[in-house]
Protein backbone atom coordinates (compact mmCIF):
# COMPACT_ATOMS: atom_id res chain seq x y z
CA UNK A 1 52.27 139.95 86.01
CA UNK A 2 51.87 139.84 90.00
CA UNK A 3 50.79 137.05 92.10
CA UNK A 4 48.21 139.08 94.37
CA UNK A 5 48.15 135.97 96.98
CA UNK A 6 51.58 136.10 97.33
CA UNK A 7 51.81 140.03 97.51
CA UNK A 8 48.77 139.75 100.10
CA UNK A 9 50.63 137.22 102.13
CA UNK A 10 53.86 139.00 102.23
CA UNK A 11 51.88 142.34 103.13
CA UNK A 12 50.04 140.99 106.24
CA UNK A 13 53.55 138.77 107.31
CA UNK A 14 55.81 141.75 107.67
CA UNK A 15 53.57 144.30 108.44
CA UNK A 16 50.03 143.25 109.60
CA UNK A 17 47.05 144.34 107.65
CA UNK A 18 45.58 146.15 110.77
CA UNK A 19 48.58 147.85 111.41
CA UNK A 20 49.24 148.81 107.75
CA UNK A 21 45.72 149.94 107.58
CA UNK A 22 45.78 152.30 110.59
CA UNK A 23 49.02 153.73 109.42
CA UNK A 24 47.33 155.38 106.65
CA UNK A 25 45.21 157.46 109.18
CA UNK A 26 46.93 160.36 110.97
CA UNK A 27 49.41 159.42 113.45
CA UNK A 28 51.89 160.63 115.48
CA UNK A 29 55.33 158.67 116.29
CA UNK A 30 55.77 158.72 120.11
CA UNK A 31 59.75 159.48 121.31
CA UNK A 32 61.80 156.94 121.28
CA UNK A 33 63.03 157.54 125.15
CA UNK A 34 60.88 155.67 127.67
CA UNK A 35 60.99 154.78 131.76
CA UNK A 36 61.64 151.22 132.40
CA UNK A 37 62.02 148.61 135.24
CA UNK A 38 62.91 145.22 135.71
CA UNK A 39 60.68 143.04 137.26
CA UNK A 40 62.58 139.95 138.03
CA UNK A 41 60.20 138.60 141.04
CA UNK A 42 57.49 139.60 138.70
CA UNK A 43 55.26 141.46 141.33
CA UNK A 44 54.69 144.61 138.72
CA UNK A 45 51.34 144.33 138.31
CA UNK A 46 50.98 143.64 141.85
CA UNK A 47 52.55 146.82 142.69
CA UNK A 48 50.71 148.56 140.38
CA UNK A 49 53.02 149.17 137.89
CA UNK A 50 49.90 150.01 135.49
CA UNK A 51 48.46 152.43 137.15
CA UNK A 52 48.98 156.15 135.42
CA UNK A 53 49.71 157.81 138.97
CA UNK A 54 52.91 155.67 140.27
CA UNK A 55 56.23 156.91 140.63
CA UNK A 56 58.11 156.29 138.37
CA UNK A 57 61.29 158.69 139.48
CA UNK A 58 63.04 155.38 140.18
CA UNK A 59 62.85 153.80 136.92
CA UNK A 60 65.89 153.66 134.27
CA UNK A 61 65.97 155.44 131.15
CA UNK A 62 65.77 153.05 127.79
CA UNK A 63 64.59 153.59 123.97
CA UNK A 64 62.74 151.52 121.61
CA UNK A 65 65.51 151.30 119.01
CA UNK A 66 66.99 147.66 120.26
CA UNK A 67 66.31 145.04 122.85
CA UNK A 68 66.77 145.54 126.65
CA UNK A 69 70.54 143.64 126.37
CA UNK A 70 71.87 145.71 123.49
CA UNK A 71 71.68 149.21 125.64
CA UNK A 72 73.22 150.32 128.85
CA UNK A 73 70.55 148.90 131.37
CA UNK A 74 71.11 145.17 129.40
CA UNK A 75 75.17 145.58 129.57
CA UNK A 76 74.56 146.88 133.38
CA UNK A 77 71.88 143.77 134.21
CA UNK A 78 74.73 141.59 132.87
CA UNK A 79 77.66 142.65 134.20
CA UNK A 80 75.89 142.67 137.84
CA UNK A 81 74.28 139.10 137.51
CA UNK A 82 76.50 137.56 135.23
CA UNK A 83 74.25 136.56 132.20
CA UNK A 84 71.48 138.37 129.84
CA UNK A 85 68.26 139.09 131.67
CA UNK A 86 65.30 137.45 130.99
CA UNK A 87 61.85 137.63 132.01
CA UNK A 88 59.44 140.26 132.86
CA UNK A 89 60.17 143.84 132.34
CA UNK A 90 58.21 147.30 131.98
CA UNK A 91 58.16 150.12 129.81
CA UNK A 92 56.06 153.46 130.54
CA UNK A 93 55.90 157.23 128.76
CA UNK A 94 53.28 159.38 128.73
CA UNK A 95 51.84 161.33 125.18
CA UNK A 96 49.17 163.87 124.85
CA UNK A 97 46.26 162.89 123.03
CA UNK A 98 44.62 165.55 120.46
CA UNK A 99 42.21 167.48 122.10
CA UNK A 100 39.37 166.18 119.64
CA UNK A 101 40.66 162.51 119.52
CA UNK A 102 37.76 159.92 119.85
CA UNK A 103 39.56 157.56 118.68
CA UNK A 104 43.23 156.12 118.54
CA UNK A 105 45.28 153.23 118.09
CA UNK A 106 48.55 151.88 119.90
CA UNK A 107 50.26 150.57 116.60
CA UNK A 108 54.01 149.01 117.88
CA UNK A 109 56.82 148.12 115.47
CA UNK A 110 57.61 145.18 117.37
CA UNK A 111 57.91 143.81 120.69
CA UNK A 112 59.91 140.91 122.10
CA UNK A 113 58.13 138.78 123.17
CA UNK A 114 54.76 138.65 124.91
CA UNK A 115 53.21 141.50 126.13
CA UNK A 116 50.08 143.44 128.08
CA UNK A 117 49.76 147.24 127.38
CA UNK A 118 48.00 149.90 129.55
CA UNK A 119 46.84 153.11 128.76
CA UNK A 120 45.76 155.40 131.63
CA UNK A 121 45.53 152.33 133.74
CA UNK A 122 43.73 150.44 131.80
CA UNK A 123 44.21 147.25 129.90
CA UNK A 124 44.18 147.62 126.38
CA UNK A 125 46.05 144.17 124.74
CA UNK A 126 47.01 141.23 126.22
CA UNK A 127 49.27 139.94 123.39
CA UNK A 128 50.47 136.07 124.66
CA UNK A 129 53.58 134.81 122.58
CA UNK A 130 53.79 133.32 120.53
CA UNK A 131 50.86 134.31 118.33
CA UNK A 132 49.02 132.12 116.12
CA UNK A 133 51.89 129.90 116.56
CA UNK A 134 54.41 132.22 114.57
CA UNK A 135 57.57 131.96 116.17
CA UNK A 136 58.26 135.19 114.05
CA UNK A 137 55.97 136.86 115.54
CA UNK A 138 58.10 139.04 118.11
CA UNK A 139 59.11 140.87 115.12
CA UNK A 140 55.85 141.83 114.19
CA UNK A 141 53.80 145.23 114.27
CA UNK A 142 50.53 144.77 115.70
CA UNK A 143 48.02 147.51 117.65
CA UNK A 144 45.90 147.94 120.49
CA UNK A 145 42.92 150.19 120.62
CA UNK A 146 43.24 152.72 123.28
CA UNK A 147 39.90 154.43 122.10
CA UNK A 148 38.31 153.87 125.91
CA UNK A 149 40.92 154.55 127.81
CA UNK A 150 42.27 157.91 126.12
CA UNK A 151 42.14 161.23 127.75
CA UNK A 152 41.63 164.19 124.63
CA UNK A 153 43.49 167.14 125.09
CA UNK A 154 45.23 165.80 128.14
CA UNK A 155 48.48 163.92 129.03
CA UNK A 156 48.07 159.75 128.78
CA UNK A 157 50.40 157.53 130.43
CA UNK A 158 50.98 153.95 128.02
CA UNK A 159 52.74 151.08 130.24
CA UNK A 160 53.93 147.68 128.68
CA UNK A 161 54.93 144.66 130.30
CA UNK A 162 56.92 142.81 128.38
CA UNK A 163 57.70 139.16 129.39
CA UNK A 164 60.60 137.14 127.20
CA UNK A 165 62.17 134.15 129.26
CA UNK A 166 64.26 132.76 127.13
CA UNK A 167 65.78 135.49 125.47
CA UNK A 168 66.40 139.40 125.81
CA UNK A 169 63.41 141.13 124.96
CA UNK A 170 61.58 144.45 124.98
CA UNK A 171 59.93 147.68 122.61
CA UNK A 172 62.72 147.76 119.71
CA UNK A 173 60.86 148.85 116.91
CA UNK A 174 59.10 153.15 117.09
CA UNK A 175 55.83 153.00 118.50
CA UNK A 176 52.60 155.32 117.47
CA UNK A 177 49.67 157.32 118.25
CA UNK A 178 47.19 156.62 115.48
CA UNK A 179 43.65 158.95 115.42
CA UNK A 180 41.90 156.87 112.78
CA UNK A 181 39.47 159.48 110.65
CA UNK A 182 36.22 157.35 111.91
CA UNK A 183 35.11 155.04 114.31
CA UNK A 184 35.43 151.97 112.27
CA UNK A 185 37.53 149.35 113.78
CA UNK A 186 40.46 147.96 111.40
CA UNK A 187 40.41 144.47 110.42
């Protein structure tokens, strides 16, 4: 005997129904490696951090596998200033998109803690934190359609901005390329 409430509870807590949903579509896991930047005076978007055609040769390199403060540019950022950062950062890495793709999904294991996500420029999720008042809710998957924004058969440049001011924050969880089978949008 089950108790389907609970089991549908616990199914759309830890991993999202959308997100769940689109992983049974094919998908593609992006690398872990990305580009990243602080932002401390928080003039990225200003800048045009977004946009698919900046430079980026000055960035640092970072994965998704842990928070900014558990890797090399965190334990740099702290020994320099003295303390954790926190606050804005940015993430970018480009993917090629299948050259039929119509459609496709950001899904993202989890970010800490708000964050906006670009693809080729342009704004695809603006995800405030936290979300539906779940203080939980930086470790939870959620996904962005990039469906407008994606480029078939040619390279795509994703950017996140991730903002967390009272704690490290950042991508630590694998991110994904989904190319859902039709055009129908996941609840």
């Amino acid at each position: 005997v089950s108790n389907l409430a609970f089991l549908s509870w616990t199914e759309s807590y830890t991993w999202g129904r959308q997100a769940a949903r689109l992983m049974t579509q094919p998908h593609e896991r992006l690398p872990d490696a990305w580009q990243f930047a602080w932002d401390a005076d928080r003039q990225g978007e200003t800048r045009g951090w977004s946009t698919p055609d900046l430079d980026a040769g000055g960035w640092l390199n970072i994965t998704n596998k842990s928070t900014w403060a558990e890797q090399e540019v965190g334990r740099t950022w702290k020994a320099a200033h003295g303390a954790d950062y926190t606050g804005v950062a940015w993430y970018r890495q480009t993917f090629p998109a299948r050259p039929n793709a119509d459609h496709a999904w950001l899904v993202f294991g989890a970010v800490a803690k708000a964050c906006k996500v670009w693809v080729n420029g342009q704004l695809v999720l603006t995800r405030p934190y936290p979300i539906w008042g779940s203080p939980d809710s930086w470790q939870q998957p959620f996904a962005a359609d990039a469906s407008k924004s994606l480029r078939a058969g040619q390279p795509n440049v994703v950017v996140v901005r991730v903002e967390s001011n009272d704690s490290p924050g950042g991508i630590w969880q694998p991110v994904w390329v989904v190319y859902p089978t039709s055009s129908a949008t996941p609840d």
